[in-house]
C-alpha atoms as a PDB file:
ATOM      1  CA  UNK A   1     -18.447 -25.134 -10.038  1.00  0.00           C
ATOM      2  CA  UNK A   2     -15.160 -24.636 -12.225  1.00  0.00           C
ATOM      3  CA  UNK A   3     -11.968 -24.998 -10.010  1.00  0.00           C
ATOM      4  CA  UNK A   4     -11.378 -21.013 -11.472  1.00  0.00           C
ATOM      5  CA  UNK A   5     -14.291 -19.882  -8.865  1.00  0.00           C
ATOM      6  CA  UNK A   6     -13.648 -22.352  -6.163  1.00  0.00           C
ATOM      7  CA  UNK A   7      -9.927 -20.612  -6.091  1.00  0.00           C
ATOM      8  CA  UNK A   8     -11.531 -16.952  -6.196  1.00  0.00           C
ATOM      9  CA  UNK A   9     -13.731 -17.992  -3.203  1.00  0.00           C
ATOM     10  CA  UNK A  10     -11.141 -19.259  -1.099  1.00  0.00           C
ATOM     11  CA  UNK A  11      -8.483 -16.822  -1.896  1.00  0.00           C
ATOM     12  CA  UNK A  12     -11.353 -14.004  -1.272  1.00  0.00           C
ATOM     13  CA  UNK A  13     -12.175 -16.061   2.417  1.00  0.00           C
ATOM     14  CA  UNK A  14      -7.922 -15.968   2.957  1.00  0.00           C
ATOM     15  CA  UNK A  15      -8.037 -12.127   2.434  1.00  0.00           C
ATOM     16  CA  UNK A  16     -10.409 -11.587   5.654  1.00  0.00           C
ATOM     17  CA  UNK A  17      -8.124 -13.465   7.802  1.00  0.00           C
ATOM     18  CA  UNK A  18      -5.145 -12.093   9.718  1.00  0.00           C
ATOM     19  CA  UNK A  19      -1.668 -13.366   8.507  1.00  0.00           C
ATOM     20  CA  UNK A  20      -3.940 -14.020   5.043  1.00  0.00           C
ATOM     21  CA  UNK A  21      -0.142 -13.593   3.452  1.00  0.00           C
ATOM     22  CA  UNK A  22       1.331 -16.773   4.982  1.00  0.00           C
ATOM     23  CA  UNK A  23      -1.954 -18.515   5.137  1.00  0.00           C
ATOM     24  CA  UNK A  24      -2.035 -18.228   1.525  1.00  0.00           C
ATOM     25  CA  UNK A  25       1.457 -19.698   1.021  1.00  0.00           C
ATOM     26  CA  UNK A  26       0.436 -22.462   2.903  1.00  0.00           C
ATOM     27  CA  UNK A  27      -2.812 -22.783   0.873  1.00  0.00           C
ATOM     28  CA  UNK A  28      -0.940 -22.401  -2.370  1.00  0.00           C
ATOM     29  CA  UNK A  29       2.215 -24.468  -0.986  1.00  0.00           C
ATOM     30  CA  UNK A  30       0.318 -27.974   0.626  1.00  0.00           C
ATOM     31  CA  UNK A  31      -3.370 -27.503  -1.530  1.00  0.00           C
ATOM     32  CA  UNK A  32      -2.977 -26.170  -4.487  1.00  0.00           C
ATOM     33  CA  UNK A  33       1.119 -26.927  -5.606  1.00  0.00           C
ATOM     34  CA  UNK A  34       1.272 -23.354  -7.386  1.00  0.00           C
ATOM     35  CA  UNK A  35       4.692 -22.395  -5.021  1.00  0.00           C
ATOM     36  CA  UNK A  36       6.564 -24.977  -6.941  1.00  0.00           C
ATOM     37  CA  UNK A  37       7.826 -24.394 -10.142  1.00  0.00           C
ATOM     38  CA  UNK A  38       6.783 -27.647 -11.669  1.00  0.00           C
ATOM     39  CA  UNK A  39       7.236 -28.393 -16.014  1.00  0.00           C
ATOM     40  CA  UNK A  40       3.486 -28.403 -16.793  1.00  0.00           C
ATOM     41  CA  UNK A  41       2.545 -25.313 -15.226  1.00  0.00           C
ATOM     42  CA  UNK A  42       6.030 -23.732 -16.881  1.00  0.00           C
ATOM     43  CA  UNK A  43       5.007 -24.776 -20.296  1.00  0.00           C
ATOM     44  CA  UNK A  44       1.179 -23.812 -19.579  1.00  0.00           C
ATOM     45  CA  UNK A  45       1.889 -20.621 -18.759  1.00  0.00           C
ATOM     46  CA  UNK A  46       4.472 -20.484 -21.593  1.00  0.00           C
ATOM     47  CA  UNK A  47       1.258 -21.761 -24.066  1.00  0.00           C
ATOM     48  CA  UNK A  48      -0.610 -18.798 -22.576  1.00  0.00           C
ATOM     49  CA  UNK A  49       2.521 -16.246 -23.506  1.00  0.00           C
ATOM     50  CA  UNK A  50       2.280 -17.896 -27.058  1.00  0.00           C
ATOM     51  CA  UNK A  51      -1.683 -17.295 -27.471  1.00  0.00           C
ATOM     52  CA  UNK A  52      -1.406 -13.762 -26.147  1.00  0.00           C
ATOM     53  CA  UNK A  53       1.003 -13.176 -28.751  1.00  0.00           C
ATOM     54  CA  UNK A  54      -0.615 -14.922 -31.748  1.00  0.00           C
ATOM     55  CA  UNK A  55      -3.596 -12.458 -30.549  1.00  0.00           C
ATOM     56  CA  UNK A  56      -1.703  -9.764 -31.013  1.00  0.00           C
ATOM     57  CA  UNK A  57      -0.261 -10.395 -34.367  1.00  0.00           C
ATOM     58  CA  UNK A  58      -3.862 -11.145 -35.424  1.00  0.00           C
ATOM     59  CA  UNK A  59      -5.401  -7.479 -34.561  1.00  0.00           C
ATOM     60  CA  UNK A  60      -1.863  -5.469 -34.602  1.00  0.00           C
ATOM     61  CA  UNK A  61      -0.160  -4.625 -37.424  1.00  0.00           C
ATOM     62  CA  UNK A  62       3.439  -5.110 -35.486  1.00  0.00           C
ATOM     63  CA  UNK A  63       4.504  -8.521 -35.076  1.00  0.00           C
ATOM     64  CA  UNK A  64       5.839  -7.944 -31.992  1.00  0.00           C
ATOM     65  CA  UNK A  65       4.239  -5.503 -28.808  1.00  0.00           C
ATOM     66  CA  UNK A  66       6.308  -2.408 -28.036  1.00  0.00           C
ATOM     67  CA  UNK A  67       4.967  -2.514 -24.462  1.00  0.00           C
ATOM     68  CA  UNK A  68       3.000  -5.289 -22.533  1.00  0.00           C
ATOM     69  CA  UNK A  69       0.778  -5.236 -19.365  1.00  0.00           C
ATOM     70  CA  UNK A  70       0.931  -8.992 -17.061  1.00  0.00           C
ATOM     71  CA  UNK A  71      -1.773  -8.783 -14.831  1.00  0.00           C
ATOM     72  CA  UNK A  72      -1.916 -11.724 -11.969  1.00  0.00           C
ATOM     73  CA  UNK A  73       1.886 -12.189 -12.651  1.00  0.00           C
ATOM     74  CA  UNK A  74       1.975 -14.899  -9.472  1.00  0.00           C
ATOM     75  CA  UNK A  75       5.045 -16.635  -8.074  1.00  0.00           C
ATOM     76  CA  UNK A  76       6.730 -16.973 -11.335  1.00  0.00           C
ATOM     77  CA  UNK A  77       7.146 -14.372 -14.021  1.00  0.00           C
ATOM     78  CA  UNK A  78       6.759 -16.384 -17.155  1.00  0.00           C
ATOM     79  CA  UNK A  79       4.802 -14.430 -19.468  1.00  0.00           C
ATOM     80  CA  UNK A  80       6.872 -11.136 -18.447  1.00  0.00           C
ATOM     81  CA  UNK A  81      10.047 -12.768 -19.472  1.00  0.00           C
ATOM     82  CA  UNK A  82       8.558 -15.120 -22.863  1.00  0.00           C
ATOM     83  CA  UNK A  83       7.362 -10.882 -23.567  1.00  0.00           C
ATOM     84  CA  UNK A  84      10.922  -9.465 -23.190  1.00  0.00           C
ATOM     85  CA  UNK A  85      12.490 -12.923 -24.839  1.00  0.00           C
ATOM     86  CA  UNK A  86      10.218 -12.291 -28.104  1.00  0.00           C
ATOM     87  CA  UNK A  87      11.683  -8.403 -28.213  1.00  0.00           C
ATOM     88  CA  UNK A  88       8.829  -6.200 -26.133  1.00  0.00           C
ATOM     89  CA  UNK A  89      10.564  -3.227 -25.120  1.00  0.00           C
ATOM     90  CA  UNK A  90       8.764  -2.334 -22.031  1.00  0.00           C
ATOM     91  CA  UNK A  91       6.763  -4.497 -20.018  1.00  0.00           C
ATOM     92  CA  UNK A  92       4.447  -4.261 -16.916  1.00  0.00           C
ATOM     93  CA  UNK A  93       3.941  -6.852 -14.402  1.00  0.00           C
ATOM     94  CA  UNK A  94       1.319  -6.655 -11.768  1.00  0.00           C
ATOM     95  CA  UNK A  95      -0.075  -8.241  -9.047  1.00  0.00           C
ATOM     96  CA  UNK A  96      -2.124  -7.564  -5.793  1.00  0.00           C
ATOM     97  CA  UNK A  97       0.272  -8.799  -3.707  1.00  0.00           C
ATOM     98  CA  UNK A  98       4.236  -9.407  -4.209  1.00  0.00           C
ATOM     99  CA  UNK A  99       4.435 -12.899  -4.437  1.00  0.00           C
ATOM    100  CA  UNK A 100       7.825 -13.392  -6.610  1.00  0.00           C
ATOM    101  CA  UNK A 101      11.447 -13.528  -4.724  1.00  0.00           C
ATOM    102  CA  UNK A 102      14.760 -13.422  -6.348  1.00  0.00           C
ATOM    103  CA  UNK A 103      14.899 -17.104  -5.844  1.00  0.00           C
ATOM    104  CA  UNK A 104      11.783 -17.746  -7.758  1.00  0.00           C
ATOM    105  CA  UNK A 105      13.026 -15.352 -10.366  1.00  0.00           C
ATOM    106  CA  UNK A 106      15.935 -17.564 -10.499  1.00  0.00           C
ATOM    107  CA  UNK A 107      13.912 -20.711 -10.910  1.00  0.00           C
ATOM    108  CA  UNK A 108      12.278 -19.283 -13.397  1.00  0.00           C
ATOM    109  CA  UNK A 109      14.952 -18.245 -15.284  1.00  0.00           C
ATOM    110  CA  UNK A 110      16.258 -21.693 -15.084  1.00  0.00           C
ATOM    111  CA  UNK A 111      13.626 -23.278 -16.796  1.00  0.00           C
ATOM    112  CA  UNK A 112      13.959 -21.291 -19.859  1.00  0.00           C
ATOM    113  CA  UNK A 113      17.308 -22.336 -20.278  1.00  0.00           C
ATOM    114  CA  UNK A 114      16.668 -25.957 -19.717  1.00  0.00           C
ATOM    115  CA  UNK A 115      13.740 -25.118 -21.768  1.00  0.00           C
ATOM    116  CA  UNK A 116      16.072 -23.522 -24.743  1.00  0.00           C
ATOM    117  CA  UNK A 117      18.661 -26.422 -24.185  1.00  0.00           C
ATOM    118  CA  UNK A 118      15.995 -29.298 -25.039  1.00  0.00           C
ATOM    119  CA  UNK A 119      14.745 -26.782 -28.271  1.00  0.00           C
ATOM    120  CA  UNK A 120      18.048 -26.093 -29.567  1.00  0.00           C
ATOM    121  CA  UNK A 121      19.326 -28.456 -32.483  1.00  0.00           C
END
């Protein structure tokens, strides 16, 4: 079974259970490692940004989106902010539940600038 449908079955068992908020921190903190903000899943989700936007340029005839739609955003907005750091004018992040904090905002926004800082000449 691919780990994508082992996830979807536990997070689906999670939802039935009461406190299924903080049980799936827990889950997510101690199991699975997606709480922390770690370099691989930054640049990951920073490859996905890149691929949604090369689709775009592929069937568009803008380079750039004037408005974008995250669905799933998660603890960290990356793909919002690569959207508004490529020059989308509006975009629209989703999720079922809340799961981003100004401190993980903040983390987040951290990483671009280290990321920027390595990039830059």
């Amino acid at each position: 079974m691919k780990k994508w449908k082992q996830k979807a079955i536990v997070q689906k068992v999670i939802s039935y259970l009461p406190l299924s908020h903080k049980i799936n921190y827990i889950f997510q903190k101690y199991v699975t490692k997606g709480v922390n903000l770690s370099d691989d899943y930054f640049y990951d989700k920073l490859g996905h940004a890149k691929d949604h936007i090369k689709s775009f340029q592929k069937y568009a005839d803008e380079s750039i989106p004037s408005s974008c739609l995250e669905i799933g955003t998660g603890w960290y907005p990356i793909v919002p902010i690569s959207f508004f750091l490529v020059g989308a004018d509006k975009i629209y992040s989703v999720d079922i539940s809340f799961l981003t904090s100004k401190e993980r905002l903040q983390i987040t926004l951290q990483m671009f600038v280290e990321c920027d800082d390595v990039l830059a000449p």
